[in-house]
N, C-alpha and C. Protein backbone atom coordinates (compact mmCIF):
# COMPACT_ATOMS: atom_id res chain seq x y z
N UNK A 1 3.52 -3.81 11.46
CA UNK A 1 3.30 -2.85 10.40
C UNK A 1 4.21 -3.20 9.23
N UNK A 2 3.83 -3.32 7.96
CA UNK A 2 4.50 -3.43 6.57
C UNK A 2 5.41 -2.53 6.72
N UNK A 3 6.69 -2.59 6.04
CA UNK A 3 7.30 -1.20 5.22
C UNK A 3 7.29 -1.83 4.21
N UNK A 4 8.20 -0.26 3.34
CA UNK A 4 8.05 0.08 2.16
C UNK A 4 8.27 -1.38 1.18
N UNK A 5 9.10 -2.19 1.36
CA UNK A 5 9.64 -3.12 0.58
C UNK A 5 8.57 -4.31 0.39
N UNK A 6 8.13 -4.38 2.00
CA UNK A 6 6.84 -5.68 2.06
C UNK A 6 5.32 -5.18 1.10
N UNK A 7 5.27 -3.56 1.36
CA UNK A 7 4.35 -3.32 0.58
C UNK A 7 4.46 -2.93 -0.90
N UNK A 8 5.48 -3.14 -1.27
CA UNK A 8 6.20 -3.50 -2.62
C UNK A 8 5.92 -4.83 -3.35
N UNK A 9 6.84 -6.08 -2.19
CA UNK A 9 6.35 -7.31 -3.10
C UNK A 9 4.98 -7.45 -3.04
N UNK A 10 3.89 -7.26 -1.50
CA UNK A 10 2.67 -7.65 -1.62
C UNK A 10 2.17 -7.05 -2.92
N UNK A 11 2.31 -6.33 -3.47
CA UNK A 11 1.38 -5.61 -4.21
C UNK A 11 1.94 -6.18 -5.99
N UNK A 12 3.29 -6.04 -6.22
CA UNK A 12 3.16 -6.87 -7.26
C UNK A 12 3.04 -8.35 -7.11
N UNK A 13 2.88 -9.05 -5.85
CA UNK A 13 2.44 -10.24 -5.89
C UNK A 13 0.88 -10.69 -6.08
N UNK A 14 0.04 -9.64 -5.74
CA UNK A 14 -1.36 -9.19 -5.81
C UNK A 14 -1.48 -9.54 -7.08
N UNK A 15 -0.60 -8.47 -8.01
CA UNK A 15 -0.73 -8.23 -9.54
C UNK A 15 -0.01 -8.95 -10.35
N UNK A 16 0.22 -10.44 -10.02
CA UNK A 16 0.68 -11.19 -10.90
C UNK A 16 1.92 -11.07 -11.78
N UNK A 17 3.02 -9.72 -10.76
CA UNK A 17 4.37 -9.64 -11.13
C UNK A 17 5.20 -10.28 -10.66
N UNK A 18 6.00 -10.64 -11.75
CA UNK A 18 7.41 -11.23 -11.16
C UNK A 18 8.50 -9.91 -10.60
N UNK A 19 9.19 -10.00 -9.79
CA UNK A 19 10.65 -8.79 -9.78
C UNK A 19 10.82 -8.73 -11.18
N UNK A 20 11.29 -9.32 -12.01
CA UNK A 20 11.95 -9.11 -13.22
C UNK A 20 11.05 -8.61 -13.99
N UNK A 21 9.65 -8.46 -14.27
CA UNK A 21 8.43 -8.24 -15.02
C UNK A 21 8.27 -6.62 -14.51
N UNK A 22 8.15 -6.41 -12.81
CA UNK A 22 7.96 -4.98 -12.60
C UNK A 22 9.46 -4.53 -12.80
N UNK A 23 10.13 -4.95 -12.76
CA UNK A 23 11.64 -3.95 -13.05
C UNK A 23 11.72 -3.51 -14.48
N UNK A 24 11.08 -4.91 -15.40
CA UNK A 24 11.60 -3.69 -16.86
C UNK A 24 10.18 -3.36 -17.20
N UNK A 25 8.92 -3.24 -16.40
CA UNK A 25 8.41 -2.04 -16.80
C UNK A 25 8.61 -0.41 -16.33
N UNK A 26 8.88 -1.00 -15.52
CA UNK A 26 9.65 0.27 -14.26
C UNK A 26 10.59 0.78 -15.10
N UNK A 27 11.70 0.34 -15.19
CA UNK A 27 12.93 0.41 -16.46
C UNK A 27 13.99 0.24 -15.20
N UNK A 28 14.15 -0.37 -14.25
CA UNK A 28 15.22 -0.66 -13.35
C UNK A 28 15.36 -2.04 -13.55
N UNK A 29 16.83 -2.21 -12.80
CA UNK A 29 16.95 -3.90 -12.50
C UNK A 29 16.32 -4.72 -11.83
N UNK A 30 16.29 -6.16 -11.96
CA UNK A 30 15.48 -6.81 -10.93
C UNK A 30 16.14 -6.83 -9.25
N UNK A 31 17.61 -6.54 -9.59
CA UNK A 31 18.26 -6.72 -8.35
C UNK A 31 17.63 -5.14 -7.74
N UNK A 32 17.47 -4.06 -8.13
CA UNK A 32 17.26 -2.95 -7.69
C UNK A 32 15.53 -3.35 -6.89
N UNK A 33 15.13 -4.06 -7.65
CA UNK A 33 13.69 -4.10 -6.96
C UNK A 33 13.98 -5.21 -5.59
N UNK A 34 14.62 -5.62 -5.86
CA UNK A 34 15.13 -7.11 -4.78
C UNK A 34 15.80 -6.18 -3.50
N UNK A 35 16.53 -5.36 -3.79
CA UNK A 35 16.84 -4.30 -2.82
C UNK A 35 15.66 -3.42 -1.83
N UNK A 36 14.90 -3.07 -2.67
CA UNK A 36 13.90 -2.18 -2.38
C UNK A 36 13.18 -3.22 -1.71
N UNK A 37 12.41 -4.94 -1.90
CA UNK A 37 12.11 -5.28 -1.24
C UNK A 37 13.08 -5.37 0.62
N UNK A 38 13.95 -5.65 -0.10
CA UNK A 38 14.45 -5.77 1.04
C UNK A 38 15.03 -5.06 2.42
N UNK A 39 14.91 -3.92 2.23
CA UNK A 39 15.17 -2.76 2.49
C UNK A 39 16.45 -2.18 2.73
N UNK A 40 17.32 -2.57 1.51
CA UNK A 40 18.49 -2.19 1.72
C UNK A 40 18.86 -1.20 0.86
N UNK A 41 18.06 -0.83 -0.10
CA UNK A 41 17.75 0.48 -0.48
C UNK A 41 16.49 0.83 -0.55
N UNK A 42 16.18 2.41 -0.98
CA UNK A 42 14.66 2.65 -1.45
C UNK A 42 14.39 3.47 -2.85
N UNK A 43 13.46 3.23 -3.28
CA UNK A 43 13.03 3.91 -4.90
C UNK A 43 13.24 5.42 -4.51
N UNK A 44 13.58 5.58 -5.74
CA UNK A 44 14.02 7.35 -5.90
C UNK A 44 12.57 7.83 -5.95
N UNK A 45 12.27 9.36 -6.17
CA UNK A 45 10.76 9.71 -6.36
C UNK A 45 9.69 9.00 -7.52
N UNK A 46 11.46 9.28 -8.36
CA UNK A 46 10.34 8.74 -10.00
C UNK A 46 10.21 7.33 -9.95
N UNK A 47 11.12 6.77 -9.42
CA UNK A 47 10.78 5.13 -9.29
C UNK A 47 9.29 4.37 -8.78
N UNK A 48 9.35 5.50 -7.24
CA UNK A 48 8.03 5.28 -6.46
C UNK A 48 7.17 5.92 -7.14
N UNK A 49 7.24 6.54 -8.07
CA UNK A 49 5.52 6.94 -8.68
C UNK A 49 5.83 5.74 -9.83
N UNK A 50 6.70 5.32 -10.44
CA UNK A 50 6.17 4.19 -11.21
C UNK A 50 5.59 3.02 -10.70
N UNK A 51 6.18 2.84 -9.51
CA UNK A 51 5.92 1.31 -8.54
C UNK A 51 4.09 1.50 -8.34
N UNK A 52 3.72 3.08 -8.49
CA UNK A 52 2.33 3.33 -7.39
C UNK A 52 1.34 3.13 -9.24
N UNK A 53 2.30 3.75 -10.23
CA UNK A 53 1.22 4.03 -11.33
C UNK A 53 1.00 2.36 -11.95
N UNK A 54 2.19 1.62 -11.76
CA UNK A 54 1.98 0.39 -12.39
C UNK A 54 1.45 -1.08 -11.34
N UNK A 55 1.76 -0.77 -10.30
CA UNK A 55 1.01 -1.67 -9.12
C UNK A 55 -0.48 -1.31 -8.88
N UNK A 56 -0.89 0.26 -9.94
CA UNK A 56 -1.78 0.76 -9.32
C UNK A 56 -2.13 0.95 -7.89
N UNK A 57 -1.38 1.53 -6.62
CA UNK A 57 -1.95 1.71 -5.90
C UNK A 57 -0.93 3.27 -5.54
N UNK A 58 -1.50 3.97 -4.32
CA UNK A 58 -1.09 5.47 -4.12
C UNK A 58 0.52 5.49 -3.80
N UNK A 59 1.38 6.72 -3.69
CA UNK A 59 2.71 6.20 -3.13
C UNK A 59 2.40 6.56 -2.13
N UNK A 60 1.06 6.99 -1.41
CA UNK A 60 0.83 6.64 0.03
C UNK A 60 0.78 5.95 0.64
N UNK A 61 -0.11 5.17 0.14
CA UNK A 61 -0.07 3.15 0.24
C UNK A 61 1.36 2.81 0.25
N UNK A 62 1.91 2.70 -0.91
CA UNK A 62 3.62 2.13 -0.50
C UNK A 62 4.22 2.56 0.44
N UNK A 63 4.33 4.02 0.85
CA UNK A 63 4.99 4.83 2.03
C UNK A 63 4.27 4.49 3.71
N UNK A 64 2.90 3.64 3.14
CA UNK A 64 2.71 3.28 4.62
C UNK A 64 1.97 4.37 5.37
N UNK A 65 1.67 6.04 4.23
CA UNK A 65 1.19 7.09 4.76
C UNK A 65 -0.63 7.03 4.94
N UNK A 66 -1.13 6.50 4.17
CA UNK A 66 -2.72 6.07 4.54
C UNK A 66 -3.12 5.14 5.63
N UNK A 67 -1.90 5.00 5.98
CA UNK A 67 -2.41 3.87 7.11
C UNK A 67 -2.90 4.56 8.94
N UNK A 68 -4.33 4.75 9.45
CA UNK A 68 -4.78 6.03 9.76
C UNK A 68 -5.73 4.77 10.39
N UNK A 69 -6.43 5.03 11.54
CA UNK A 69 -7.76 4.77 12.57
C UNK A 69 -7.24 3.49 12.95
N UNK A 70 -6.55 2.64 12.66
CA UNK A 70 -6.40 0.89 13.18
C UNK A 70 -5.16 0.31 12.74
N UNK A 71 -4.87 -0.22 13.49
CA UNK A 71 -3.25 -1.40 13.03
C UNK A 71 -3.28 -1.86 11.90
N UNK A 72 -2.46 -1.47 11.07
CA UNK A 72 -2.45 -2.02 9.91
C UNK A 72 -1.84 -3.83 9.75
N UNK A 73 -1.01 -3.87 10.82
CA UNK A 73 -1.05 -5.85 11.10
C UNK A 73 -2.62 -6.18 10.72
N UNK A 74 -3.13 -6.09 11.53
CA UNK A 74 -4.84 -6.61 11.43
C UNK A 74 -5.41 -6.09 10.18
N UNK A 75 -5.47 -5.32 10.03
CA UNK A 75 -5.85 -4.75 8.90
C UNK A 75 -5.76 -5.67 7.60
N UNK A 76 -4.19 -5.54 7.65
CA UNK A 76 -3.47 -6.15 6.07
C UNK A 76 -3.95 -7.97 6.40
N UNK A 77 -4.55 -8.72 7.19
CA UNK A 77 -5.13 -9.75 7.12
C UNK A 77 -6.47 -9.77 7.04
N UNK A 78 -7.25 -8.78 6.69
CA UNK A 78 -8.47 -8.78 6.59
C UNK A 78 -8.72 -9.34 5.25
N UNK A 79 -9.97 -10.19 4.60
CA UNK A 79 -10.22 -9.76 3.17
C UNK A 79 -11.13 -9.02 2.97
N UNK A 80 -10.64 -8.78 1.49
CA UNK A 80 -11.22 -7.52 0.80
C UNK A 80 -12.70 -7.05 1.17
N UNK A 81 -13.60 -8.09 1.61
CA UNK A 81 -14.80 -7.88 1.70
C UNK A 81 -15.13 -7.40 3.29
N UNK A 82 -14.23 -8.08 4.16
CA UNK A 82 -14.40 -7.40 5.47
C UNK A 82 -13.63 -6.10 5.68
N UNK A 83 -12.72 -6.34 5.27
CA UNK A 83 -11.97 -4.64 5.10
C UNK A 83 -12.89 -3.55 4.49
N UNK A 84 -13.64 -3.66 3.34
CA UNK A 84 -14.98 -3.02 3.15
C UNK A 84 -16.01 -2.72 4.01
N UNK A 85 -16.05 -3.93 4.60
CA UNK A 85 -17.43 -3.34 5.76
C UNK A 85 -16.75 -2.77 6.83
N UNK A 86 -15.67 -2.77 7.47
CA UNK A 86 -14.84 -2.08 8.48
C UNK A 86 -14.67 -0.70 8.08
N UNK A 87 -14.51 -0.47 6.64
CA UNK A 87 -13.99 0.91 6.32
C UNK A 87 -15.23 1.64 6.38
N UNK A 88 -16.17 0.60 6.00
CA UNK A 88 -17.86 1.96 5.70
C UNK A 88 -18.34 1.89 7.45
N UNK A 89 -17.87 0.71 8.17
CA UNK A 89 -18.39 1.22 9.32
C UNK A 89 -17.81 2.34 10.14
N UNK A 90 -16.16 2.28 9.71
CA UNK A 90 -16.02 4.22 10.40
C UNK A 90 -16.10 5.29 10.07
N UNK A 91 -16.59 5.18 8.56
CA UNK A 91 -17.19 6.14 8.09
C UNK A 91 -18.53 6.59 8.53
N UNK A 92 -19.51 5.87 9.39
CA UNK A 92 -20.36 5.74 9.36
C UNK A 92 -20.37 6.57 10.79
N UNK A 93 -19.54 5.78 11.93
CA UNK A 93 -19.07 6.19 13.06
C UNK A 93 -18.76 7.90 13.30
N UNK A 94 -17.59 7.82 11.98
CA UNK A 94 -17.31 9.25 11.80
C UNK A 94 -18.10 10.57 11.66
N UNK A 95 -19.35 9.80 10.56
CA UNK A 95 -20.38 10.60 10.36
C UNK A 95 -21.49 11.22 11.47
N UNK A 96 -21.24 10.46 12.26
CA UNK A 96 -22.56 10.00 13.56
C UNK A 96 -21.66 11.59 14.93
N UNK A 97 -20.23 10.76 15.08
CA UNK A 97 -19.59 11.77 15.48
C UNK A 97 -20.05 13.41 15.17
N UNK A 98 -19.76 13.29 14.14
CA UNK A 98 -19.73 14.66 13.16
C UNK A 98 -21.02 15.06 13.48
N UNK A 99 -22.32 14.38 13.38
CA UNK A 99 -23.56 15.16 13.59
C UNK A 99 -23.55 15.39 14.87
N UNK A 100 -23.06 14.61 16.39
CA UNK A 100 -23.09 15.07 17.78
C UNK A 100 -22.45 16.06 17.93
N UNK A 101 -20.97 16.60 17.27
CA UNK A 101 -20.92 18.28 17.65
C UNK A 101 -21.34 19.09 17.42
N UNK A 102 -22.27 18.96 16.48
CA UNK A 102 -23.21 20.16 15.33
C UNK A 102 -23.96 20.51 16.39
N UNK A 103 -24.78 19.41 17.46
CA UNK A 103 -25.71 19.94 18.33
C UNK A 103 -25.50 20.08 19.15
């Protein structure tokens, strides 16, 4: 399972950030983000909503809190396109569920 720091660099590595590029949009140091990868500290609240508004992704995603029905190891090696069809197939599952207690 990722923490907070791995799902930190993955994501500005996704987005074509350097540490030093997301730190002064963030408005922190690069060593502060180098920390946070590393987990020897962690972002304050307002930090982690900048990390989520400028990585674009949730500070659920960073916190590791969406991670729900399957291992996220496996998961986080999927690509994008099979991770798509995995997600609509338990939705699909879910749905199917959902109509067998109705009756």
């Amino acid at each position: 399972m990722l923490c907070l720091g791995n799902r930190i660099k993955k994501a500005h590595k996704q987005k074509g950030l350097t540490q030093e590029q997301l730190a002064e949009v963030i408005g922190v140091s690069r060593s502060a983000i180098s920390k946070w990868e590393s987990g020897d500290m962690e972002p304050t609240i307002d930090n982690l909503a900048g990390l989520a508004r400028v990585l674009n992704v949730s500070a659920d995603h960073l916190l590791g809190l969406d991670e729900s029905r399957t291992d996220r190891s496996v998961w986080d090696r999927l690509s994008p396109t099979a991770e798509k069809a995995l997600d609509l197939l338990i939705r699909e599952i879910e749905k199917e569920a959902k109509r067998e207690k109705e009756y």
